[in-house]
PDB file of N, CA and C in Angstrom:
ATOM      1  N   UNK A   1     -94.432 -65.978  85.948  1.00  0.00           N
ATOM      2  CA  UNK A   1     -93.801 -66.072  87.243  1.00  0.00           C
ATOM      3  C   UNK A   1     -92.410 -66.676  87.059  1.00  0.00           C
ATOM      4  N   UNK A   2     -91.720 -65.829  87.323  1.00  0.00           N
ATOM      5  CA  UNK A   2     -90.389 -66.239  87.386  1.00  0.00           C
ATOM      6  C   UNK A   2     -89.597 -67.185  87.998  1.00  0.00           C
ATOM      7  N   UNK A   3     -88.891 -68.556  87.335  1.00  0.00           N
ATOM      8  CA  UNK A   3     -88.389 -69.445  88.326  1.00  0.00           C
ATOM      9  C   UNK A   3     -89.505 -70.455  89.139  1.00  0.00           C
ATOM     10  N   UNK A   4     -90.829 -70.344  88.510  1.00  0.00           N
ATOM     11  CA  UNK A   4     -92.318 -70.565  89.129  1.00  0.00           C
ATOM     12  C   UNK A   4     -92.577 -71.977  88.080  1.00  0.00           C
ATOM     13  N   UNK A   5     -93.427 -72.825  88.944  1.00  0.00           N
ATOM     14  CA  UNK A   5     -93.754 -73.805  87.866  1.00  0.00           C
ATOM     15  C   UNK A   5     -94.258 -72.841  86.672  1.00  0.00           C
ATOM     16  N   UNK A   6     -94.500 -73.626  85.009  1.00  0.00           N
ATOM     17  CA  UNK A   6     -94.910 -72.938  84.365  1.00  0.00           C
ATOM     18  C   UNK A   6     -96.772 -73.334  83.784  1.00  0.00           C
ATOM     19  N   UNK A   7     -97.392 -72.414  83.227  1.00  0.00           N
ATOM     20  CA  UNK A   7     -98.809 -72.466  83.179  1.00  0.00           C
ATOM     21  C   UNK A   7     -99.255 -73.710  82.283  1.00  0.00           C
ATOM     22  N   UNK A   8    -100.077 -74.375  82.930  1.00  0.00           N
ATOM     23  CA  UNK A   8    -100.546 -75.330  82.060  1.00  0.00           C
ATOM     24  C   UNK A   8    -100.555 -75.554  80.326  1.00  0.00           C
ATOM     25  N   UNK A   9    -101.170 -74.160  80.200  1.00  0.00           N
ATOM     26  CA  UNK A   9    -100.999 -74.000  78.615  1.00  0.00           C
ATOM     27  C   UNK A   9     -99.831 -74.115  78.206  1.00  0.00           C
ATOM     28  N   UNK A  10     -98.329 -73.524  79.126  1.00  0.00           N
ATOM     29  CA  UNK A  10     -97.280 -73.672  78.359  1.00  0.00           C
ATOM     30  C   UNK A  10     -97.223 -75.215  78.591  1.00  0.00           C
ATOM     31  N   UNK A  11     -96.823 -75.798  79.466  1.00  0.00           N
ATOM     32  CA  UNK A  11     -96.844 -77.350  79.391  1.00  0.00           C
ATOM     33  C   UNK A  11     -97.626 -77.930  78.241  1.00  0.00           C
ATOM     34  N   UNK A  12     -98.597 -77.774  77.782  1.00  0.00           N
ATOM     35  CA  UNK A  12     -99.670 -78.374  76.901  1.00  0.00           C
ATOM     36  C   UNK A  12     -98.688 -77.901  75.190  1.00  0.00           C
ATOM     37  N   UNK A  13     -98.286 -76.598  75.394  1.00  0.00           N
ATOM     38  CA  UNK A  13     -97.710 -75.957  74.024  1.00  0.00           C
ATOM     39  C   UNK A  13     -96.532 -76.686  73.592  1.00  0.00           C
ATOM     40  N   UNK A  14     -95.756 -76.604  75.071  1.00  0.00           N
ATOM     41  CA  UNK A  14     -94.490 -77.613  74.575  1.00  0.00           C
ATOM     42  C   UNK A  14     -94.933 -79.113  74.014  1.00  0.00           C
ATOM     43  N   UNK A  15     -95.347 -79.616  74.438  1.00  0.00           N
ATOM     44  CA  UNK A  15     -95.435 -81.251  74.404  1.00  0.00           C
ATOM     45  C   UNK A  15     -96.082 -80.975  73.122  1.00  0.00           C
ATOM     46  N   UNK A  16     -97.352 -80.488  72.761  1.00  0.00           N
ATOM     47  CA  UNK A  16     -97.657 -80.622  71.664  1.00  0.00           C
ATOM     48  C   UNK A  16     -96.055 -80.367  70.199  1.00  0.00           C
ATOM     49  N   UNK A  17     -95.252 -79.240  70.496  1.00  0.00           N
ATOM     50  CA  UNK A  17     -94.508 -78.947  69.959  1.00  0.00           C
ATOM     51  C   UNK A  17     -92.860 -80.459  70.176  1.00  0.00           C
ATOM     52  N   UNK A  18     -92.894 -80.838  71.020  1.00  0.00           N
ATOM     53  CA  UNK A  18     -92.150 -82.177  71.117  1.00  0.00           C
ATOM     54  C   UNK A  18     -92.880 -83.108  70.200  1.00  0.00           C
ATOM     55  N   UNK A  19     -94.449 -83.686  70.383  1.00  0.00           N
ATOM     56  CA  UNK A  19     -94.894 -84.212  69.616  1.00  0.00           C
ATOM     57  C   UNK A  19     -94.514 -84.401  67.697  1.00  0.00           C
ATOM     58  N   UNK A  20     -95.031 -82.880  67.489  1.00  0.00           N
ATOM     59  CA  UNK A  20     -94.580 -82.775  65.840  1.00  0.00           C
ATOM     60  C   UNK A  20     -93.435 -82.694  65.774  1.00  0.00           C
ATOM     61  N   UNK A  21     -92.426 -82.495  66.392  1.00  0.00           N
ATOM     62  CA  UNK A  21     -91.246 -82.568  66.325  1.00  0.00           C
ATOM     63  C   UNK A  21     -90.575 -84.311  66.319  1.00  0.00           C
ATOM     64  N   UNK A  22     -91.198 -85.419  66.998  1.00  0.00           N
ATOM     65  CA  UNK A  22     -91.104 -86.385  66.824  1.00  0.00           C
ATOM     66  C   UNK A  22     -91.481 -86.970  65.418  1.00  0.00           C
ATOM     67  N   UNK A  23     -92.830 -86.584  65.484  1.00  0.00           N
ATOM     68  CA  UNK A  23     -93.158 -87.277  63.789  1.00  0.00           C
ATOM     69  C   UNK A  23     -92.748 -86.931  63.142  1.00  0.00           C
ATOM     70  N   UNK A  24     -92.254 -85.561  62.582  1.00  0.00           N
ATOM     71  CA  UNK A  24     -91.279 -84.969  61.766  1.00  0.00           C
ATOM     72  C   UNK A  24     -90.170 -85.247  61.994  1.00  0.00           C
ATOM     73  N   UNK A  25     -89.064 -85.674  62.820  1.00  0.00           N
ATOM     74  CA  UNK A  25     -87.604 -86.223  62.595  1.00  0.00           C
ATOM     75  C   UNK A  25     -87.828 -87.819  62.806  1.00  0.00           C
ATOM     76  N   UNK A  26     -88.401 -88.296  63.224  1.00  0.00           N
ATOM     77  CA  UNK A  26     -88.710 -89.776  63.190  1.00  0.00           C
ATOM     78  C   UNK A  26     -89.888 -90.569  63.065  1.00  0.00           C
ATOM     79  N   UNK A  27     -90.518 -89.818  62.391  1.00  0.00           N
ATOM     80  CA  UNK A  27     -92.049 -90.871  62.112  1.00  0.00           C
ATOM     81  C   UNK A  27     -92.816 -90.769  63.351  1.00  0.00           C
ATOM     82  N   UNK A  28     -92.655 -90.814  64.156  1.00  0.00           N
ATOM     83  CA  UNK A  28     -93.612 -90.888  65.421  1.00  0.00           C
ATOM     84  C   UNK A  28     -93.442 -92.242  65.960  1.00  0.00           C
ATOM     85  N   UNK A  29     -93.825 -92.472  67.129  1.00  0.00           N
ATOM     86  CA  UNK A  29     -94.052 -93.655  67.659  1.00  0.00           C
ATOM     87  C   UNK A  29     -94.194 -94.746  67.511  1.00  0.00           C
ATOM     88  N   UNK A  30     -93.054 -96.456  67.843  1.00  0.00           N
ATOM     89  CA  UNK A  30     -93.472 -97.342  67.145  1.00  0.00           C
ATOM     90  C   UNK A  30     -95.033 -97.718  67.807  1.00  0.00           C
ATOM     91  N   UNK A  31     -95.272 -99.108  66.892  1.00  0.00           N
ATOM     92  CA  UNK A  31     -96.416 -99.404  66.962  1.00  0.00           C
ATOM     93  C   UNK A  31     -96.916-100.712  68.142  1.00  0.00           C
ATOM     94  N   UNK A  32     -97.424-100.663  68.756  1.00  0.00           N
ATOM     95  CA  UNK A  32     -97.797-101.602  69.882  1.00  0.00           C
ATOM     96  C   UNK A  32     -97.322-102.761  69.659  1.00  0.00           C
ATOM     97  N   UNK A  33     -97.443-103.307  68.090  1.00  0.00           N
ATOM     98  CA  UNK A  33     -96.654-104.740  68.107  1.00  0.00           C
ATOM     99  C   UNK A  33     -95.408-104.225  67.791  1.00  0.00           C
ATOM    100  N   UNK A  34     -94.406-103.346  67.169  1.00  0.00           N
ATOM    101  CA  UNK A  34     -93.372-102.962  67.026  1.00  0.00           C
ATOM    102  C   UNK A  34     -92.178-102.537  68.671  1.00  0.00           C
ATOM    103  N   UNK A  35     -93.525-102.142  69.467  1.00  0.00           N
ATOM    104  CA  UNK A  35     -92.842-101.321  71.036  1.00  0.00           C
ATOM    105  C   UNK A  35     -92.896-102.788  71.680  1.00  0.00           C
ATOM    106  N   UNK A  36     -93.638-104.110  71.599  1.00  0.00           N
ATOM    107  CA  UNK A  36     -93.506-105.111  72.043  1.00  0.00           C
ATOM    108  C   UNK A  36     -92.393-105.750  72.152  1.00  0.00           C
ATOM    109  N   UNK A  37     -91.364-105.899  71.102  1.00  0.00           N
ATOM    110  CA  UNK A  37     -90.331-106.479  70.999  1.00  0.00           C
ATOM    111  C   UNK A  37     -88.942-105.452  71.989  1.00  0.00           C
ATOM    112  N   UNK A  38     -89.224-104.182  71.376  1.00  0.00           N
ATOM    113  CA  UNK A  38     -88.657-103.304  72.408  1.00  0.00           C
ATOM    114  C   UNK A  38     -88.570-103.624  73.588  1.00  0.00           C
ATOM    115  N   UNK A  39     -89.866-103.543  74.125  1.00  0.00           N
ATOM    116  CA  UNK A  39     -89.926-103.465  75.697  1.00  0.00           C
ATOM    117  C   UNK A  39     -89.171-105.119  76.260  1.00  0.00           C
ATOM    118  N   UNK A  40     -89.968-105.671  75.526  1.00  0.00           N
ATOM    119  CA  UNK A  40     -89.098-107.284  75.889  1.00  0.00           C
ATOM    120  C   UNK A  40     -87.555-107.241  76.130  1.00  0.00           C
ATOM    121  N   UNK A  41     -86.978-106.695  74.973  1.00  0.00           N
ATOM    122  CA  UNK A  41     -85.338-106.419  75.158  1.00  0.00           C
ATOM    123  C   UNK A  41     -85.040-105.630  76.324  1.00  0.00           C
ATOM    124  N   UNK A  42     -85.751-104.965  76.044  1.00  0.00           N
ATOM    125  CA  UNK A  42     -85.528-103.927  77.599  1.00  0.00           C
ATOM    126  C   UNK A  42     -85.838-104.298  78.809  1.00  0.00           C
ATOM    127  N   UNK A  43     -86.902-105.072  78.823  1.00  0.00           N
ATOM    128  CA  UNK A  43     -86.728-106.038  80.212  1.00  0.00           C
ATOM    129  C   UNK A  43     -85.702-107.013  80.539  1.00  0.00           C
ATOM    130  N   UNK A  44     -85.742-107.692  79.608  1.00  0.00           N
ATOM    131  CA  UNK A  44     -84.430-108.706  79.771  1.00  0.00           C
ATOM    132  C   UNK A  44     -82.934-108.199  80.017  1.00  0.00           C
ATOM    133  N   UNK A  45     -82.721-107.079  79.037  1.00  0.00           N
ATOM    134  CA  UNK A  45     -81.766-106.303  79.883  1.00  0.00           C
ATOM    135  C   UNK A  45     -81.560-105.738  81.176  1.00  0.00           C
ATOM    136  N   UNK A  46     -82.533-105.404  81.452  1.00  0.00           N
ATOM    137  CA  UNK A  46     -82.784-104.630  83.047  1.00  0.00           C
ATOM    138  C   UNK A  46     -82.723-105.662  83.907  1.00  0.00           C
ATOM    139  N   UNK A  47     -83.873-107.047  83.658  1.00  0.00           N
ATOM    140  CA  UNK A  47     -83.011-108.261  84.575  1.00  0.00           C
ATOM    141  C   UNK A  47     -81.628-108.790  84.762  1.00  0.00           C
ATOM    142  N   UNK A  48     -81.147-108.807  83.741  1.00  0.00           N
ATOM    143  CA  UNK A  48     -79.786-109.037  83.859  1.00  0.00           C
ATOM    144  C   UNK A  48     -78.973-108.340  84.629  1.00  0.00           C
ATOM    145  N   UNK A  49     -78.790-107.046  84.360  1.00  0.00           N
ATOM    146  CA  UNK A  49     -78.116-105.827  84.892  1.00  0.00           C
ATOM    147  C   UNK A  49     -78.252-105.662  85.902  1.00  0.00           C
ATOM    148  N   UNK A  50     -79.771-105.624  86.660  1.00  0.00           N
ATOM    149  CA  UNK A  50     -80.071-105.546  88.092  1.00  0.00           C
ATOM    150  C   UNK A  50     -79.711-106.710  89.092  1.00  0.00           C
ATOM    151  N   UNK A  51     -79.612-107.875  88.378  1.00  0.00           N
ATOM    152  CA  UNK A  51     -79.090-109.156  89.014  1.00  0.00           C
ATOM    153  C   UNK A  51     -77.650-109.280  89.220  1.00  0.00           C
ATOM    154  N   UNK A  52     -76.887-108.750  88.211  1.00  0.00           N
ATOM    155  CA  UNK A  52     -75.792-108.921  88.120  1.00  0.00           C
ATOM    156  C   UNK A  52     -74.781-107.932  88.728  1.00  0.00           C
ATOM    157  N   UNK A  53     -75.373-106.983  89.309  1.00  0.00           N
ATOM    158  CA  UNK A  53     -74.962-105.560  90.084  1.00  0.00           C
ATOM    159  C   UNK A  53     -74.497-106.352  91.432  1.00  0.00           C
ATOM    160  N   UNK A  54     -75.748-107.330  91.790  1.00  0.00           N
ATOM    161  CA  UNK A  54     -75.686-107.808  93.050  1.00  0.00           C
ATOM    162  C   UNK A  54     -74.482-109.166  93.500  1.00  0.00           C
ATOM    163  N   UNK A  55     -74.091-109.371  91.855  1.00  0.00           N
ATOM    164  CA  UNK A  55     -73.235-110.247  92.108  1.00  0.00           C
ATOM    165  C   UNK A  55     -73.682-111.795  91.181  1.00  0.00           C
ATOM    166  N   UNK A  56     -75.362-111.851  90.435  1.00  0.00           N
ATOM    167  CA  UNK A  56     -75.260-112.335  89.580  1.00  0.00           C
ATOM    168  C   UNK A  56     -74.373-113.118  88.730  1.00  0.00           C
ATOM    169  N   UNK A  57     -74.346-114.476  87.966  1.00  0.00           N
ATOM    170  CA  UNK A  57     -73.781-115.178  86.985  1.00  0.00           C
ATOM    171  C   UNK A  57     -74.336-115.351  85.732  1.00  0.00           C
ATOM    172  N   UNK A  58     -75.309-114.922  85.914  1.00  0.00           N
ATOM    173  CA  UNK A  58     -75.808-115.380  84.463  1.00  0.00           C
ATOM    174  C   UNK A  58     -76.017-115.061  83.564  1.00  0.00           C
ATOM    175  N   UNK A  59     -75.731-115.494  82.201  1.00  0.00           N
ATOM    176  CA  UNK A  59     -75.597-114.644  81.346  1.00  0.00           C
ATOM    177  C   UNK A  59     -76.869-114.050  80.627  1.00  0.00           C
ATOM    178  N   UNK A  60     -76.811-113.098  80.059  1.00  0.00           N
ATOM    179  CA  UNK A  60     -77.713-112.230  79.168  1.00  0.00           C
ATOM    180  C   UNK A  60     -78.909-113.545  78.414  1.00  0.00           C
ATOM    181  N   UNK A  61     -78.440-114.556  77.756  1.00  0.00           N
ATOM    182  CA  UNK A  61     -79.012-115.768  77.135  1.00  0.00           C
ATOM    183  C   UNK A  61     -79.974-116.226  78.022  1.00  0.00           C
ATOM    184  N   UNK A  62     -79.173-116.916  79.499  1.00  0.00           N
ATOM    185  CA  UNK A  62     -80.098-117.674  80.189  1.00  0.00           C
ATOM    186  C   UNK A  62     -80.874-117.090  81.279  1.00  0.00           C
ATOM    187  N   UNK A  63     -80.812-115.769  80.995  1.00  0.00           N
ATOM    188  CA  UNK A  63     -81.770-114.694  81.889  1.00  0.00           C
ATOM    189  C   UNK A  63     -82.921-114.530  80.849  1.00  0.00           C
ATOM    190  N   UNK A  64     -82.888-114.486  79.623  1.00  0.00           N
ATOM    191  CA  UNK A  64     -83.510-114.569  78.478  1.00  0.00           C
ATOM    192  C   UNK A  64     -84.416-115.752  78.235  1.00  0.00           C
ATOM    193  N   UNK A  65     -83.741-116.916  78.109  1.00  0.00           N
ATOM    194  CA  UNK A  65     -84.413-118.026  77.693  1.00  0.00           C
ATOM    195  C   UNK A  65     -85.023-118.543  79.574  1.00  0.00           C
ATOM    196  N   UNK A  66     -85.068-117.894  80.818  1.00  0.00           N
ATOM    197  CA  UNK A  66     -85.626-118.302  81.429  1.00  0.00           C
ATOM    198  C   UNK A  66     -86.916-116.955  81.976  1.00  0.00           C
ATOM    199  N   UNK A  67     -86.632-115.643  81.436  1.00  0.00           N
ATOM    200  CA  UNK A  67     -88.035-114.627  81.118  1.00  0.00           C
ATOM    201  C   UNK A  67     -88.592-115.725  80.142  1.00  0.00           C
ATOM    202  N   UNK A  68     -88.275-115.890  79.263  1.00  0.00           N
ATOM    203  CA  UNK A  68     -89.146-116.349  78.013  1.00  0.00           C
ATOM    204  C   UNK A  68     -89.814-117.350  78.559  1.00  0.00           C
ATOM    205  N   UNK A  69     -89.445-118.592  78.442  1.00  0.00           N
ATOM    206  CA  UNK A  69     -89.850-119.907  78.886  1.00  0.00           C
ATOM    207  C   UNK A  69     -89.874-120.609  80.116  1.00  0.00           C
ATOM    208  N   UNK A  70     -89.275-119.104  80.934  1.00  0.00           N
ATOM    209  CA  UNK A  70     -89.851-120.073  82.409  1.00  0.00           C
ATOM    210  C   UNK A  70     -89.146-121.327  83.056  1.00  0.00           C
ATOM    211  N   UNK A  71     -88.244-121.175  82.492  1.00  0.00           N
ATOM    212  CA  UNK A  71     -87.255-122.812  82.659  1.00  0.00           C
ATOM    213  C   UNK A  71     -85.253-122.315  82.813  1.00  0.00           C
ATOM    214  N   UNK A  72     -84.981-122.810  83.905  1.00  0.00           N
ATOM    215  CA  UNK A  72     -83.727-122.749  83.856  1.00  0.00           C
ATOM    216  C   UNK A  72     -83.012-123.206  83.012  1.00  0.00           C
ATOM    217  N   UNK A  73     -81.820-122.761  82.329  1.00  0.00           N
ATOM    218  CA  UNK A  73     -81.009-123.217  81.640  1.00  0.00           C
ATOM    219  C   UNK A  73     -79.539-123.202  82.626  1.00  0.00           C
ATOM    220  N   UNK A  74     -78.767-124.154  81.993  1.00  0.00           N
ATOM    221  CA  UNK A  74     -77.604-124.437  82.180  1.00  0.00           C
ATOM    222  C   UNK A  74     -77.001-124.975  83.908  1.00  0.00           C
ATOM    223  N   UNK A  75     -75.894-125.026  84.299  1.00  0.00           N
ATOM    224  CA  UNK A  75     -75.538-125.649  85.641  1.00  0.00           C
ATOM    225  C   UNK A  75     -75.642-124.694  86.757  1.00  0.00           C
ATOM    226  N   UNK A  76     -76.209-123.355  86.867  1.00  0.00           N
ATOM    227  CA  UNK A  76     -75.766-122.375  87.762  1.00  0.00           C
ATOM    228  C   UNK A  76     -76.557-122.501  89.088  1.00  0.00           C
ATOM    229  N   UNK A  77     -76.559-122.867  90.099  1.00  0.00           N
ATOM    230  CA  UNK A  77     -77.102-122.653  91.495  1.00  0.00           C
ATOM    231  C   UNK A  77     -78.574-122.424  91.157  1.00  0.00           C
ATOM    232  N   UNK A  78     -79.371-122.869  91.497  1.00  0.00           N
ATOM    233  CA  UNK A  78     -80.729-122.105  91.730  1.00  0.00           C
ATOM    234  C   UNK A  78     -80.737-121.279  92.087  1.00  0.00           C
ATOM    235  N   UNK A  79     -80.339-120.527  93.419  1.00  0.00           N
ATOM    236  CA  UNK A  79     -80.413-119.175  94.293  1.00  0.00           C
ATOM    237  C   UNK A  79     -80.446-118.355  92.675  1.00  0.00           C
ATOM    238  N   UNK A  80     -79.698-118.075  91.728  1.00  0.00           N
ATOM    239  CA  UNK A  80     -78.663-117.373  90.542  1.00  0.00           C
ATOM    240  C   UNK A  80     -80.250-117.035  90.081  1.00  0.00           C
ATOM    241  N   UNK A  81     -80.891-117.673  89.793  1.00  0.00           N
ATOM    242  CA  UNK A  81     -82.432-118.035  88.732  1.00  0.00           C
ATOM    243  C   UNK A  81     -83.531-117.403  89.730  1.00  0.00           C
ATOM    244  N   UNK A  82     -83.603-117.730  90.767  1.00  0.00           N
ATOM    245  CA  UNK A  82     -84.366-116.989  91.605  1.00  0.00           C
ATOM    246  C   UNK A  82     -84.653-115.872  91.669  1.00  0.00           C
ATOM    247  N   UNK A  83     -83.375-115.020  91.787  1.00  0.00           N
ATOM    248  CA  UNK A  83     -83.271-113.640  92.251  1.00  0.00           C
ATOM    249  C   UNK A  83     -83.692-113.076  90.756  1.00  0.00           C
ATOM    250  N   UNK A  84     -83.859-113.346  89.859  1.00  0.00           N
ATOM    251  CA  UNK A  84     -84.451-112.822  88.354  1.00  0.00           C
ATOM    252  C   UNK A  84     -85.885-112.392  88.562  1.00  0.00           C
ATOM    253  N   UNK A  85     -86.480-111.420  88.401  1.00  0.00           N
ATOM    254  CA  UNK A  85     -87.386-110.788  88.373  1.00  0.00           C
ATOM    255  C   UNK A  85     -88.293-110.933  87.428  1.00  0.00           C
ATOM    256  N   UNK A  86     -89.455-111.822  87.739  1.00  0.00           N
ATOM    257  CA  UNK A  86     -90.319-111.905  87.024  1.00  0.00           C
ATOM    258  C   UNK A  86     -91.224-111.314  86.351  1.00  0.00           C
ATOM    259  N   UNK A  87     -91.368-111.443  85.015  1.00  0.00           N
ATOM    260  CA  UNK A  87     -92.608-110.340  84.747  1.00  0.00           C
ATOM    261  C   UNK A  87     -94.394-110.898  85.203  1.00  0.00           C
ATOM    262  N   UNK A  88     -95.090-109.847  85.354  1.00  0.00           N
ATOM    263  CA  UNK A  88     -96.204-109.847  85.852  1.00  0.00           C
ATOM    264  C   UNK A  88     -97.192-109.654  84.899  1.00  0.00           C
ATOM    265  N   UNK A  89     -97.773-110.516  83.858  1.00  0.00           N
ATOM    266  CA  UNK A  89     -98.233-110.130  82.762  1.00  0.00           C
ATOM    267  C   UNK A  89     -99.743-110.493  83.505  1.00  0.00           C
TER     268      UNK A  89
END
């Protein structure tokens, strides 16, 4: 069907074919403790960025060391620390 979603099987053919195509140019997928550290960076980035769109001060560090540990760092307003988006573990 033309211009039509396409048939399950093709969906299933591609992905399988993305798949080996991953492990073959890059090994495949990191590993749960390897995608851990990933995702962490990637949150902490995304807090930052999303905070700081709005008008945010704080830097990349103490958006970091307050995901991590839960504790404000440095002189900046409370309101600043607030608006940081907590993770929900």
């Amino acid at each position: 069907m033309a211009g039509g979603r396409p048939a399950r099987s093709e969906i299933y053919r591609r992905l399988d074919t993305q798949i080996e195509e991953l492990w073959n140019r890059l090994g495949g997928l990191p590993s749960p403790i390897e995608a851990a550290d990933i995702w962490k960076d990637i949150w902490t980035v995304e807090a930052h960025h999303s905070t700081a769109i709005e008008g945010n001060t704080l830097a990349t560090s103490e958006v970091e060391q307050l995901l991590n540990e839960g504790r404000a760092v440095g002189s900046k307003k409370l309101r600043e620390y607030i608006v940081v988006p907590h993770r929900v573990v």
